[in-house]
PDB file of N, CA and C in Angstrom:
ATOM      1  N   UNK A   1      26.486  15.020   4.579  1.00  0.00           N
ATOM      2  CA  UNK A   1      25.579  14.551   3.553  1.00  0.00           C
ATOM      3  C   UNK A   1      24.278  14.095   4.237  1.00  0.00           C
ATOM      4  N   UNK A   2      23.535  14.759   4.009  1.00  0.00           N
ATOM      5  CA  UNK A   2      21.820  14.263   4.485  1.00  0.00           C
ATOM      6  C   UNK A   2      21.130  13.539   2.823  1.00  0.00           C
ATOM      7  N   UNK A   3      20.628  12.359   3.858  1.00  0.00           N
ATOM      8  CA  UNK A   3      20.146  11.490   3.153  1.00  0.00           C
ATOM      9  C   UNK A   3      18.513  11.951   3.348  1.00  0.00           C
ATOM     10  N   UNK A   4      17.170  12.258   2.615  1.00  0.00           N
ATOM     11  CA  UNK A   4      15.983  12.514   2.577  1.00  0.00           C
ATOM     12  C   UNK A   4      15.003  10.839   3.451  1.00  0.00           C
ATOM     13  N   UNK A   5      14.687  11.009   4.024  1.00  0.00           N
ATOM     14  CA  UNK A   5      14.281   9.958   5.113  1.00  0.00           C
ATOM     15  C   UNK A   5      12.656   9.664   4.058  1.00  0.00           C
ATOM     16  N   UNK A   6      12.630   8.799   4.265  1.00  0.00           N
ATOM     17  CA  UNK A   6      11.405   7.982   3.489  1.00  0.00           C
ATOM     18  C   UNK A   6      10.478   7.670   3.871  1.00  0.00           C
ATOM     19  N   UNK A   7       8.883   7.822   3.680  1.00  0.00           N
ATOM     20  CA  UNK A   7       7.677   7.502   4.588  1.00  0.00           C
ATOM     21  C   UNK A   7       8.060   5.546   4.828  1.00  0.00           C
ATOM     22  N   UNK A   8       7.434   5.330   5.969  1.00  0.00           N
ATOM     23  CA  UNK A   8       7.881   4.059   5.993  1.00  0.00           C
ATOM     24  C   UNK A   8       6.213   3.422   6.893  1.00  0.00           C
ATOM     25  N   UNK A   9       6.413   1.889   5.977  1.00  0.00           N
ATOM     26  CA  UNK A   9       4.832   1.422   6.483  1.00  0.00           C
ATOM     27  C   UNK A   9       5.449   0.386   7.913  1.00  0.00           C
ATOM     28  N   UNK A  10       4.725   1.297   8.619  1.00  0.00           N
ATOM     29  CA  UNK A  10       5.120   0.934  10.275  1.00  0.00           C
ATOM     30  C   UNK A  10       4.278  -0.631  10.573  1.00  0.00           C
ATOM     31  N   UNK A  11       3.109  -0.503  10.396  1.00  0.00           N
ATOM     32  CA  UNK A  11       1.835  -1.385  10.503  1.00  0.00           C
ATOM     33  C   UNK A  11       1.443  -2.126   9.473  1.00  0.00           C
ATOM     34  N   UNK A  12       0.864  -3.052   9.254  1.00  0.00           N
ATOM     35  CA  UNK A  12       0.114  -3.727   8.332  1.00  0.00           C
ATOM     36  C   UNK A  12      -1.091  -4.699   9.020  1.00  0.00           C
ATOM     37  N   UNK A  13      -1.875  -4.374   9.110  1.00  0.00           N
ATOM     38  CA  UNK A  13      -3.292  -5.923   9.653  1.00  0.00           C
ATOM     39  C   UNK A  13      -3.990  -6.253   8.454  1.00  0.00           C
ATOM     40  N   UNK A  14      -3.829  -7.661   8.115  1.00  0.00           N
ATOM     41  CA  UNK A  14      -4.376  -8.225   6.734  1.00  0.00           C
ATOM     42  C   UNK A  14      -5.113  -9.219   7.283  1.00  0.00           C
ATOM     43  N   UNK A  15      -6.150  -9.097   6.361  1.00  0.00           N
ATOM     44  CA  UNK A  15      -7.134 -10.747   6.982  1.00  0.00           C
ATOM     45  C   UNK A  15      -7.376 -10.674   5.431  1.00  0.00           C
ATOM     46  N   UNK A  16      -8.269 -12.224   5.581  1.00  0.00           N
ATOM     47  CA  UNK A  16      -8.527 -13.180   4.647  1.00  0.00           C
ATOM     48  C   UNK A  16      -9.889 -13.258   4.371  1.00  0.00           C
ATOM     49  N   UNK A  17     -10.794 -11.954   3.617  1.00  0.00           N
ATOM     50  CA  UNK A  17     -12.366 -11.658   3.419  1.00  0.00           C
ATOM     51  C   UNK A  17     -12.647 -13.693   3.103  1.00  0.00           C
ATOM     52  N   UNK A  18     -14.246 -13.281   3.238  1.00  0.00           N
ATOM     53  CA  UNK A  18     -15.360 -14.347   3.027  1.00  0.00           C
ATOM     54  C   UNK A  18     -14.638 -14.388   1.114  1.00  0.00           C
ATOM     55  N   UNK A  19     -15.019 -13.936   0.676  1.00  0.00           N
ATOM     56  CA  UNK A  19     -14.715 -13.684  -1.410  1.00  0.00           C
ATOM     57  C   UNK A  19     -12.858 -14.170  -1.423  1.00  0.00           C
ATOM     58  N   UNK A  20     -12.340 -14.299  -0.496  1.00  0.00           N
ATOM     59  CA  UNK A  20     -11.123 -14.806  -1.121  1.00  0.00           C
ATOM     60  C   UNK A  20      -9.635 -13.615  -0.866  1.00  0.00           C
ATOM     61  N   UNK A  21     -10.983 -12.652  -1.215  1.00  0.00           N
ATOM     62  CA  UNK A  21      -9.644 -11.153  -1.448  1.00  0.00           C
ATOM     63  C   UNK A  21      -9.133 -10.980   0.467  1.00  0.00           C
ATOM     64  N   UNK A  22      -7.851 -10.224  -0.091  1.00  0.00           N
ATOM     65  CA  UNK A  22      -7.541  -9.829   1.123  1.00  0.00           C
ATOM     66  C   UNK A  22      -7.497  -8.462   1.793  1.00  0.00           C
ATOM     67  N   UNK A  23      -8.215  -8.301   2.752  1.00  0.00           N
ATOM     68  CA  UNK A  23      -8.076  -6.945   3.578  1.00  0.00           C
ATOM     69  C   UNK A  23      -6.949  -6.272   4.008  1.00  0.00           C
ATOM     70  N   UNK A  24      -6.521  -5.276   3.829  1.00  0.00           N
ATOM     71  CA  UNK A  24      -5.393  -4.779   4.745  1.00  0.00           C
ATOM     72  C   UNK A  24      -5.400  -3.242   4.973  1.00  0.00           C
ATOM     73  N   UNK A  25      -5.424  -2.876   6.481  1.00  0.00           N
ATOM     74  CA  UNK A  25      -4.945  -1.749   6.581  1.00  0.00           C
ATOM     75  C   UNK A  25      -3.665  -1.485   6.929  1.00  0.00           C
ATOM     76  N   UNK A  26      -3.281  -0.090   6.878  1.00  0.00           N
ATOM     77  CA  UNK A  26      -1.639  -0.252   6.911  1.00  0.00           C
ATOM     78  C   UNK A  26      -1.832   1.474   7.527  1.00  0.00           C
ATOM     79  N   UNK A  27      -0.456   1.574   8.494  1.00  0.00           N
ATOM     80  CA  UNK A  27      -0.613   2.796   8.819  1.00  0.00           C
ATOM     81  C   UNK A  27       1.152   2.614   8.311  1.00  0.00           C
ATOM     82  N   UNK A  28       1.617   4.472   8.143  1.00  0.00           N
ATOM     83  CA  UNK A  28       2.382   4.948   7.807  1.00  0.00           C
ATOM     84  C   UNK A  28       3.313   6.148   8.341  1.00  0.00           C
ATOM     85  N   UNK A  29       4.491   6.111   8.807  1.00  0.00           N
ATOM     86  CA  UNK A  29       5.403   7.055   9.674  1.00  0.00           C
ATOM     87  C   UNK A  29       5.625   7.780   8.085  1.00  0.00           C
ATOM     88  N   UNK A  30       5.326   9.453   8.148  1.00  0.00           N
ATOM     89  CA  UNK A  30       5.644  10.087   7.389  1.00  0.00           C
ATOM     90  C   UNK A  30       6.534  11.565   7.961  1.00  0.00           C
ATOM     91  N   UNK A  31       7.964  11.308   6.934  1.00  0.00           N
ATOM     92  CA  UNK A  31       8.878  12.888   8.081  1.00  0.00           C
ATOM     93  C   UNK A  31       8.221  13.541   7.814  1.00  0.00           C
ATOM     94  N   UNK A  32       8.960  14.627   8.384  1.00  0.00           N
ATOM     95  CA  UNK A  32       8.575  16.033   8.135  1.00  0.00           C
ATOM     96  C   UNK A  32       8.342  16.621   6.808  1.00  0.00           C
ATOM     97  N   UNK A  33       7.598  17.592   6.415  1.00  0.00           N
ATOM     98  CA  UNK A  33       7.268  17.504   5.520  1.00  0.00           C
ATOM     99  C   UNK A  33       7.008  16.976   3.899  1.00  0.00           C
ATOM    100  N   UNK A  34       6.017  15.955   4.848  1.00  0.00           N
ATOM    101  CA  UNK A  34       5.995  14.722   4.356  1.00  0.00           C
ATOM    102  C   UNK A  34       4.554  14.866   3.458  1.00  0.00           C
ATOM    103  N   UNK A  35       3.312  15.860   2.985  1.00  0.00           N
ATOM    104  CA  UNK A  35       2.369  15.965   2.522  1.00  0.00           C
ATOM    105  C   UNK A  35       2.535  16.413   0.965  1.00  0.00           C
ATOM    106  N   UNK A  36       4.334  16.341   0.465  1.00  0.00           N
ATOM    107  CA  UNK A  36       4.424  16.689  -0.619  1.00  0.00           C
ATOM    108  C   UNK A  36       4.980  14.835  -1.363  1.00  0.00           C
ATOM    109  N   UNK A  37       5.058  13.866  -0.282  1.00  0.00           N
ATOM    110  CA  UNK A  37       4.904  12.457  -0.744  1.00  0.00           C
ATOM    111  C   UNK A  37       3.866  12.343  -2.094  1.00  0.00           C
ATOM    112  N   UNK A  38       3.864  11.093  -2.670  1.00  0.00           N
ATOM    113  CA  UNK A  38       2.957  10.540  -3.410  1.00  0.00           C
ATOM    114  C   UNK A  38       3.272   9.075  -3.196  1.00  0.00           C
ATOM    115  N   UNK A  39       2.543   8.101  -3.108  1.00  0.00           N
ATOM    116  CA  UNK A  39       2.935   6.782  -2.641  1.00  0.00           C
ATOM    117  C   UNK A  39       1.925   5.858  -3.202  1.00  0.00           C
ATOM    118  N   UNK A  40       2.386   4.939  -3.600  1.00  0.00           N
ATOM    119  CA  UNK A  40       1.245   3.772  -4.444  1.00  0.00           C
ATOM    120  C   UNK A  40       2.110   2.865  -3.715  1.00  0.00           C
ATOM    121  N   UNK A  41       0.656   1.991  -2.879  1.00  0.00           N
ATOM    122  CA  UNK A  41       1.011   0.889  -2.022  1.00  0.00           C
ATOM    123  C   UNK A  41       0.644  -0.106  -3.081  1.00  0.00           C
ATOM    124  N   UNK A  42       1.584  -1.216  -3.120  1.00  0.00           N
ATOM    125  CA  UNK A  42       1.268  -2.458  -4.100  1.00  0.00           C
ATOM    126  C   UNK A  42       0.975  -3.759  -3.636  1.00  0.00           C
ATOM    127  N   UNK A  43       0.553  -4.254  -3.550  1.00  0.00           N
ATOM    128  CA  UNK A  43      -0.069  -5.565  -2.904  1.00  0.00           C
ATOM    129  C   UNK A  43       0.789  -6.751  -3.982  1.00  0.00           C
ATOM    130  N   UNK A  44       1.332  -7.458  -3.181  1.00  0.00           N
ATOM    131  CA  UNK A  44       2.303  -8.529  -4.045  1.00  0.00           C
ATOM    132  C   UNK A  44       1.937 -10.423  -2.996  1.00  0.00           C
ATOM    133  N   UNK A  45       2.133 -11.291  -3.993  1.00  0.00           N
ATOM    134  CA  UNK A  45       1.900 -12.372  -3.068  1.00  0.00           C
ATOM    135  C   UNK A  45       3.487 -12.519  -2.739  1.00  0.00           C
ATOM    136  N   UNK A  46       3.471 -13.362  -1.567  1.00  0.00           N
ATOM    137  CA  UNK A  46       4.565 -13.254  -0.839  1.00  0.00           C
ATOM    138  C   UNK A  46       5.196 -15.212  -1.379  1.00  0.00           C
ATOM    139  N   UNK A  47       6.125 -14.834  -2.475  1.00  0.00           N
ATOM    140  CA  UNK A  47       6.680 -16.278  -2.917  1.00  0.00           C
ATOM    141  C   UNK A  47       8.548 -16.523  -2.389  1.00  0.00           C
ATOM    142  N   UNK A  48       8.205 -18.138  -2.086  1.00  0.00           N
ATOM    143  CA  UNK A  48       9.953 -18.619  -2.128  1.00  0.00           C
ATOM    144  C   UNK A  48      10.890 -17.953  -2.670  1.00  0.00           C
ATOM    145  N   UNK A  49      10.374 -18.139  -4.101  1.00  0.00           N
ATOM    146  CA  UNK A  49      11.404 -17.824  -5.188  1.00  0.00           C
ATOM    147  C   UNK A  49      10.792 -17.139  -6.230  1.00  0.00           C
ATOM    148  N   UNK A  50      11.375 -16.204  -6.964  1.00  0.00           N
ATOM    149  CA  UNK A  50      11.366 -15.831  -8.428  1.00  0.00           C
ATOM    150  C   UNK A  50      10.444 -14.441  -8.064  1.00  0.00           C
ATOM    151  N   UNK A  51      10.293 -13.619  -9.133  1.00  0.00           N
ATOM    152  CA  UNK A  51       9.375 -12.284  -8.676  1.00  0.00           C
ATOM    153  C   UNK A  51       7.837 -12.652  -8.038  1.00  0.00           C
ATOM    154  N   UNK A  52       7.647 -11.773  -6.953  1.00  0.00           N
ATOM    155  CA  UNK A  52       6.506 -11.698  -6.352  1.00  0.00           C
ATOM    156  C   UNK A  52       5.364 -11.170  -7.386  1.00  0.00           C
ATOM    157  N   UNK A  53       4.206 -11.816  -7.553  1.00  0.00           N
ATOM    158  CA  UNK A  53       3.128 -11.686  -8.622  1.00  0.00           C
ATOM    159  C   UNK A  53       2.254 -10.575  -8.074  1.00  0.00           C
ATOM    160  N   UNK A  54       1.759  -9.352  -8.895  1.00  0.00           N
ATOM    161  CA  UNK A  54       1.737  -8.183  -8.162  1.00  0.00           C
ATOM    162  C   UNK A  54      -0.370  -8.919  -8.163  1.00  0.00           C
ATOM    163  N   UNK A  55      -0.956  -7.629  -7.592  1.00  0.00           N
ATOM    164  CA  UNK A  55      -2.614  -8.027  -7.055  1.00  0.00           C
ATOM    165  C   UNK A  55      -3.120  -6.591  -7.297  1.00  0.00           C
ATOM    166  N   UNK A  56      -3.800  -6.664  -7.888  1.00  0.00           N
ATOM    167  CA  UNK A  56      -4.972  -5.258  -8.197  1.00  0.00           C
ATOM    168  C   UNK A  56      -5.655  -5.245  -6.819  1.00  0.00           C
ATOM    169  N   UNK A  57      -5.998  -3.747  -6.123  1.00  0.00           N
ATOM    170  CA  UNK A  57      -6.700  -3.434  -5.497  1.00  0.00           C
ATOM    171  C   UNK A  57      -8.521  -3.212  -5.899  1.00  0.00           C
ATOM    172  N   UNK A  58      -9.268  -3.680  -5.504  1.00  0.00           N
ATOM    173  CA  UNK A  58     -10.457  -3.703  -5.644  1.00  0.00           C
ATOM    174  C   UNK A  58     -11.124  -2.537  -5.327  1.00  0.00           C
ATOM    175  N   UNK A  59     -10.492  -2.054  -4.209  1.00  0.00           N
ATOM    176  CA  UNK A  59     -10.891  -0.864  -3.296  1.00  0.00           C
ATOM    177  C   UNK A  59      -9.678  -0.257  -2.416  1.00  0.00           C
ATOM    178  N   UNK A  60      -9.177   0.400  -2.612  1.00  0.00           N
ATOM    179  CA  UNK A  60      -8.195   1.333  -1.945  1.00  0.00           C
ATOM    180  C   UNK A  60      -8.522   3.000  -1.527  1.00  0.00           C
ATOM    181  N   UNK A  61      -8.765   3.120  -0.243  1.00  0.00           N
ATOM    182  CA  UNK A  61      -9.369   4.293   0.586  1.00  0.00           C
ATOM    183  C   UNK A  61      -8.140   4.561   1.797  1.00  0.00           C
ATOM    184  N   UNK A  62      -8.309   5.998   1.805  1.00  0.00           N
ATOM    185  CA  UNK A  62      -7.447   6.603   2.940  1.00  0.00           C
ATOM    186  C   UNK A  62      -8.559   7.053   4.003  1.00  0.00           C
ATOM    187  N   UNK A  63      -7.998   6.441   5.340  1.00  0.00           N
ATOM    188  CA  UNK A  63      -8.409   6.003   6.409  1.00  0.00           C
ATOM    189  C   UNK A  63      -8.221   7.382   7.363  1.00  0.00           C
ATOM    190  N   UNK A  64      -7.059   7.751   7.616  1.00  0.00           N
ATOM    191  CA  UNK A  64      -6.789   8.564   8.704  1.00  0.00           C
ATOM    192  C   UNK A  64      -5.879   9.989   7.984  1.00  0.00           C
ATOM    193  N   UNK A  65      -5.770  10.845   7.786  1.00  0.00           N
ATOM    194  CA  UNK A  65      -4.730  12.093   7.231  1.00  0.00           C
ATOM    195  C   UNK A  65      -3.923  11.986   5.809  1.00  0.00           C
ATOM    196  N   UNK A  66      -4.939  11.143   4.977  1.00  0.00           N
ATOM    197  CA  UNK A  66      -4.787  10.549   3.725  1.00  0.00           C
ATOM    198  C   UNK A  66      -6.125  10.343   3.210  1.00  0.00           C
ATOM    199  N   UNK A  67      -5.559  10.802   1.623  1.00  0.00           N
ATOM    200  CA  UNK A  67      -6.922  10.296   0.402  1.00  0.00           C
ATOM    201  C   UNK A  67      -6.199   9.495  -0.408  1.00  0.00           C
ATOM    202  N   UNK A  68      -6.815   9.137  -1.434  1.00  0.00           N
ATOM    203  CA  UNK A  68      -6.680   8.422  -2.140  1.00  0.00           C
ATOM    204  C   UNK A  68      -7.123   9.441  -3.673  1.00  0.00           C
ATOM    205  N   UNK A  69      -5.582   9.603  -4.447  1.00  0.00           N
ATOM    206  CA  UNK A  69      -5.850  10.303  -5.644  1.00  0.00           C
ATOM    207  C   UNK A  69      -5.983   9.254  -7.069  1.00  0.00           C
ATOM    208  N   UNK A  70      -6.585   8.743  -7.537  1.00  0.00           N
ATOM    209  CA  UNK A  70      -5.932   8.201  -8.896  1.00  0.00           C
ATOM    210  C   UNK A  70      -4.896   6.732  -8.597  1.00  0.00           C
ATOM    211  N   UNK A  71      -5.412   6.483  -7.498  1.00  0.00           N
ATOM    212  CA  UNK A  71      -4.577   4.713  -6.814  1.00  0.00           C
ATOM    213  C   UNK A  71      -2.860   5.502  -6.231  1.00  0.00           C
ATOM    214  N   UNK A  72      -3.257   6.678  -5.609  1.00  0.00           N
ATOM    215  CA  UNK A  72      -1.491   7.490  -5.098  1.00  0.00           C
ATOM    216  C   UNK A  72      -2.552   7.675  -3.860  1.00  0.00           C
ATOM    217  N   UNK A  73      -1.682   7.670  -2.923  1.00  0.00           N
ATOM    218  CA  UNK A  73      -1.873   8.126  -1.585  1.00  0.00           C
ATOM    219  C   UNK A  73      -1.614   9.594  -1.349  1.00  0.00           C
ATOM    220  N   UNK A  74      -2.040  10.518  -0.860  1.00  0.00           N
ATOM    221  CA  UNK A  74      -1.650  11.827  -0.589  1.00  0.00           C
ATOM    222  C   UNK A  74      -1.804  12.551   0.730  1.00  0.00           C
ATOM    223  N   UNK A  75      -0.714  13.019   1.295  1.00  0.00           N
ATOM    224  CA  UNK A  75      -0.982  13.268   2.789  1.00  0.00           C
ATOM    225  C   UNK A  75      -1.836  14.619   3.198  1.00  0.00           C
ATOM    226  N   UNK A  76      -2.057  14.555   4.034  1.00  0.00           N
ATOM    227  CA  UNK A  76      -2.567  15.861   4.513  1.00  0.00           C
ATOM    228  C   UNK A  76      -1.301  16.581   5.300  1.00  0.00           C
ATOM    229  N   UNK A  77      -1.348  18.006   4.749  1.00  0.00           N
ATOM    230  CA  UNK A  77       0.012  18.646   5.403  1.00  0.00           C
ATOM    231  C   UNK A  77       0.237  18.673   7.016  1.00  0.00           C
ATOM    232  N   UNK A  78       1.342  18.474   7.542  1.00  0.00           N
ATOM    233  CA  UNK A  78       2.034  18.349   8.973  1.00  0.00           C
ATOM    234  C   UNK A  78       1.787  17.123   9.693  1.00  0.00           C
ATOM    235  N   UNK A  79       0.907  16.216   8.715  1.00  0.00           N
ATOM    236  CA  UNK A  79       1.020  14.647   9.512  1.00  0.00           C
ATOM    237  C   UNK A  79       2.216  14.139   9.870  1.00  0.00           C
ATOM    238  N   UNK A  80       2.117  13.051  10.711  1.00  0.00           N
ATOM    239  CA  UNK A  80       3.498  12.425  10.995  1.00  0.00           C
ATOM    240  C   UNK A  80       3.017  11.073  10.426  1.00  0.00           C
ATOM    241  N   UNK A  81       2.031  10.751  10.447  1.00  0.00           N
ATOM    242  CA  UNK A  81       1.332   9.339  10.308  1.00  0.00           C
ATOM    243  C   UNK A  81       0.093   9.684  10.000  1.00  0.00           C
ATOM    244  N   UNK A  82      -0.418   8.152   9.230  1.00  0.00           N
ATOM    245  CA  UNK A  82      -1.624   8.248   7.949  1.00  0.00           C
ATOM    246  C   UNK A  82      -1.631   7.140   8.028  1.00  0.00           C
ATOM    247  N   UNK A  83      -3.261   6.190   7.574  1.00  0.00           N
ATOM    248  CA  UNK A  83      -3.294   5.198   7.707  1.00  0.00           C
ATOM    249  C   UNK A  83      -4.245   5.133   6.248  1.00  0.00           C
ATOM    250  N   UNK A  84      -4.221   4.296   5.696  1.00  0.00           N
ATOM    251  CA  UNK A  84      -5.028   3.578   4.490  1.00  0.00           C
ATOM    252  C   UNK A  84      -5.714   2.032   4.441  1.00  0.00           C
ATOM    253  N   UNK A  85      -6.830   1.695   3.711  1.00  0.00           N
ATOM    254  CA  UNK A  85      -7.308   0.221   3.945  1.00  0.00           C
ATOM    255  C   UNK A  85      -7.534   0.423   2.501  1.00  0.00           C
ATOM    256  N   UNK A  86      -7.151  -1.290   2.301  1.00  0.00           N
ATOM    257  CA  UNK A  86      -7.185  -1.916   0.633  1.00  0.00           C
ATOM    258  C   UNK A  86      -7.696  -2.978   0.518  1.00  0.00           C
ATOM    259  N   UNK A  87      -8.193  -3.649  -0.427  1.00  0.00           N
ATOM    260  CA  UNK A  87      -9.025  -5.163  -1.018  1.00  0.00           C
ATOM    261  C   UNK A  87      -8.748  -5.033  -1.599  1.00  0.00           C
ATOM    262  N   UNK A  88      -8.282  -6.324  -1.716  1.00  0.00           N
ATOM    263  CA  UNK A  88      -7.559  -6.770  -3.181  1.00  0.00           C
ATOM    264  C   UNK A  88      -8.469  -7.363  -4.260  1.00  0.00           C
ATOM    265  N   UNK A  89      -8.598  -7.629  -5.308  1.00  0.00           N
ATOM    266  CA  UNK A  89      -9.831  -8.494  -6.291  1.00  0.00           C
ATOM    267  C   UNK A  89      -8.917  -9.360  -6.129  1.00  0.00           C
ATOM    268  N   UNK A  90      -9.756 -10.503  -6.345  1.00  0.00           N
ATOM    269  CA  UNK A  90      -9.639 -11.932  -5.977  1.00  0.00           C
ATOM    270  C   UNK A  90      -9.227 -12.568  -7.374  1.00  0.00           C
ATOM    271  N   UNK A  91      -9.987 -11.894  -8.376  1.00  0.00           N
ATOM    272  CA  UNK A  91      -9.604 -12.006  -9.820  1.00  0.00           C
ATOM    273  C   UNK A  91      -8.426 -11.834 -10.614  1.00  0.00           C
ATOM    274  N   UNK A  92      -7.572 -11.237  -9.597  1.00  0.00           N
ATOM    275  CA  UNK A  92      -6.032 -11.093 -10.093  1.00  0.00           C
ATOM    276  C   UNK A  92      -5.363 -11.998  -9.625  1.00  0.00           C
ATOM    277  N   UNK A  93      -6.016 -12.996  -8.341  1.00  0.00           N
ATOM    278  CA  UNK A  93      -4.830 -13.685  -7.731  1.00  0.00           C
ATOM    279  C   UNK A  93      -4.049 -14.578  -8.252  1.00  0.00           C
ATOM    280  N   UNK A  94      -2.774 -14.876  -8.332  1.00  0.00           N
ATOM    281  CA  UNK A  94      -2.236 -15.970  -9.136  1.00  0.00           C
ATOM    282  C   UNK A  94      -2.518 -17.074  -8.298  1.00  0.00           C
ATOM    283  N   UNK A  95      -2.456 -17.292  -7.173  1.00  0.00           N
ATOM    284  CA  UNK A  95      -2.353 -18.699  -5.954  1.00  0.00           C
ATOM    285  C   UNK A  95      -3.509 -18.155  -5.158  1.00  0.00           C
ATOM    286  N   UNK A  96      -4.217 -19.032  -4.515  1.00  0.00           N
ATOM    287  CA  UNK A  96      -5.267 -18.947  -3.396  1.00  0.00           C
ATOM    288  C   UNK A  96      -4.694 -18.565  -2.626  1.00  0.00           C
ATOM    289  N   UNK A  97      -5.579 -17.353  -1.913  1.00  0.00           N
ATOM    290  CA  UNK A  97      -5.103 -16.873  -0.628  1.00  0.00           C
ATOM    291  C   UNK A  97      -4.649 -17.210   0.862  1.00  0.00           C
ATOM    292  N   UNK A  98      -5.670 -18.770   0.402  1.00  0.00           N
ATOM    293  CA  UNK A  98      -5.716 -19.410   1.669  1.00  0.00           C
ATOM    294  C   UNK A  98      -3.761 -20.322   1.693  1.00  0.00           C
ATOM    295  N   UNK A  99      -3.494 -20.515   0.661  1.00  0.00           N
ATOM    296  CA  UNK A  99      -2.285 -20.716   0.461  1.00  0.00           C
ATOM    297  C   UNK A  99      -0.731 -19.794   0.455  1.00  0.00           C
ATOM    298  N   UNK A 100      -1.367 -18.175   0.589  1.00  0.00           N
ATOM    299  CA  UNK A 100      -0.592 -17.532   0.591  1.00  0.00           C
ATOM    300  C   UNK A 100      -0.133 -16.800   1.530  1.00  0.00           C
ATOM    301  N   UNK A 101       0.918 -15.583   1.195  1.00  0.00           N
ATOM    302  CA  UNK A 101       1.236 -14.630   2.455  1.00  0.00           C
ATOM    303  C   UNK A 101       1.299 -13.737   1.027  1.00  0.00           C
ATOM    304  N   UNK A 102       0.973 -12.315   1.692  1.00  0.00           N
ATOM    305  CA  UNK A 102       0.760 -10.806   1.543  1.00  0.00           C
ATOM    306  C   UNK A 102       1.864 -10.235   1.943  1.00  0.00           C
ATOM    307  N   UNK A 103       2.389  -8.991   0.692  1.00  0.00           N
ATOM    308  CA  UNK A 103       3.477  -8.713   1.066  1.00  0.00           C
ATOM    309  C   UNK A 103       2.554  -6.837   0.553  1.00  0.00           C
ATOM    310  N   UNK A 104       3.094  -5.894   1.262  1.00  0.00           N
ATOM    311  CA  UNK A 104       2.501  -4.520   0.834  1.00  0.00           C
ATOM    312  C   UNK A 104       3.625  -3.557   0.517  1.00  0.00           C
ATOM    313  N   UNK A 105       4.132  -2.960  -0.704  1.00  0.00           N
ATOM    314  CA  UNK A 105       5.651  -2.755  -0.885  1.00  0.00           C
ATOM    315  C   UNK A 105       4.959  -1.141  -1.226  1.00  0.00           C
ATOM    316  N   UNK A 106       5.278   0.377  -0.672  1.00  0.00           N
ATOM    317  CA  UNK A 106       5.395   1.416  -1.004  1.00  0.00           C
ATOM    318  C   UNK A 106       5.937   2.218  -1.831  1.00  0.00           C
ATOM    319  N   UNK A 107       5.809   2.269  -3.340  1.00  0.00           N
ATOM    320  CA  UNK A 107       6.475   3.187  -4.394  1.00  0.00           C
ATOM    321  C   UNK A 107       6.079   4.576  -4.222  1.00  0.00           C
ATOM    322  N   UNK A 108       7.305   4.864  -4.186  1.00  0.00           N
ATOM    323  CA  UNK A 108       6.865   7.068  -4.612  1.00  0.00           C
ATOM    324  C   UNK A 108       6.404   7.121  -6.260  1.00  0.00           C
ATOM    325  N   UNK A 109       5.161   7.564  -6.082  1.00  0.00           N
ATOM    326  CA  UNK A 109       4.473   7.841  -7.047  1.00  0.00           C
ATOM    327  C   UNK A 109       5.197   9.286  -7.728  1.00  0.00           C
ATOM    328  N   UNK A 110       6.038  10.087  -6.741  1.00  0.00           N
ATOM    329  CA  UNK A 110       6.482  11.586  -7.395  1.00  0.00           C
ATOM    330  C   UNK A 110       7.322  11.740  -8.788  1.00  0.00           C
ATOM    331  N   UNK A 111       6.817  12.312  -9.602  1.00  0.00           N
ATOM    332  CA  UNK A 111       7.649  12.742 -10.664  1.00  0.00           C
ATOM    333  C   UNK A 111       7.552  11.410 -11.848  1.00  0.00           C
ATOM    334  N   UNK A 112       7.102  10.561 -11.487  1.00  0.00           N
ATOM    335  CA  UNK A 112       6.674   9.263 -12.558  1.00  0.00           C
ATOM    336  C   UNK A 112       5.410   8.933 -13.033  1.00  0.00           C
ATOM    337  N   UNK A 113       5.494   8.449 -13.968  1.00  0.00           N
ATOM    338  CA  UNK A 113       4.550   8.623 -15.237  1.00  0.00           C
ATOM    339  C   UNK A 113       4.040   7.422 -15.008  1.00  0.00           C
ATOM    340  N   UNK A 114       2.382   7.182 -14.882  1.00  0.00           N
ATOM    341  CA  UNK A 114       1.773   6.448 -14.489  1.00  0.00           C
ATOM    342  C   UNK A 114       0.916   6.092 -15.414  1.00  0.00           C
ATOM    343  N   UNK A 115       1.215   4.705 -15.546  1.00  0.00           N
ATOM    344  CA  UNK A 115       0.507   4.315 -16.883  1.00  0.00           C
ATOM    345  C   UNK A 115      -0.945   3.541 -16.706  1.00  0.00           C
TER     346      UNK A 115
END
């Protein structure tokens, strides 16, 4: 039984902009034919307890063997790795940043209906 191996976010460097929002680039181990992925990175604050409060991206751009379709990531064919950078709006945050931690969680965008 082969299990389908999953792009996985290897990296993350987040800082804390002048405006509040937070920066992050993130690079990504993608298998083998891995350019038929779709991936929406989600920016969540990082809490104790109870669901993590999700954060609108302000600006989300693909950096290295990646674009950016419609807020989905999309690879360029035979990459192994891809890197992307995001800002978050500051206007979504539930808690100050300066109070928080950043969590960056990867959904497959494939075959789901995006509302």
């Amino acid at each position: 039984m082969t299990a389908a191996t999953l792009p996985v976010l290897e990296e993350l460097d987040a800082q804390v902009l002048a405006d509040g929002a937070w920066q992050v680039t993130g690079e990504i181990r993608i298998p083998a034919g891995g350019h038929a992925w779709r991936l929406v990175p989600v920016a969540k604050f990082d809490v104790r307890s109870g669901p993590r409060p999700t954060i609108a991206w302000a600006e989300l751009v693909g950096v290295d063997n990646c674009q950016v379709v419609d807020g989905t990531l999309r690879f360029s064919e035979g990459v192994r790795s891809a890197m992307f950078r995001g800002v978050t709006d500051p206007t979504t945050h539930a808690v100050r940043t300066s109070l928080s931690g950043l969590v960056v969680e990867l959904r497959t965008g494939e075959g789901e209906a995006q509302a």
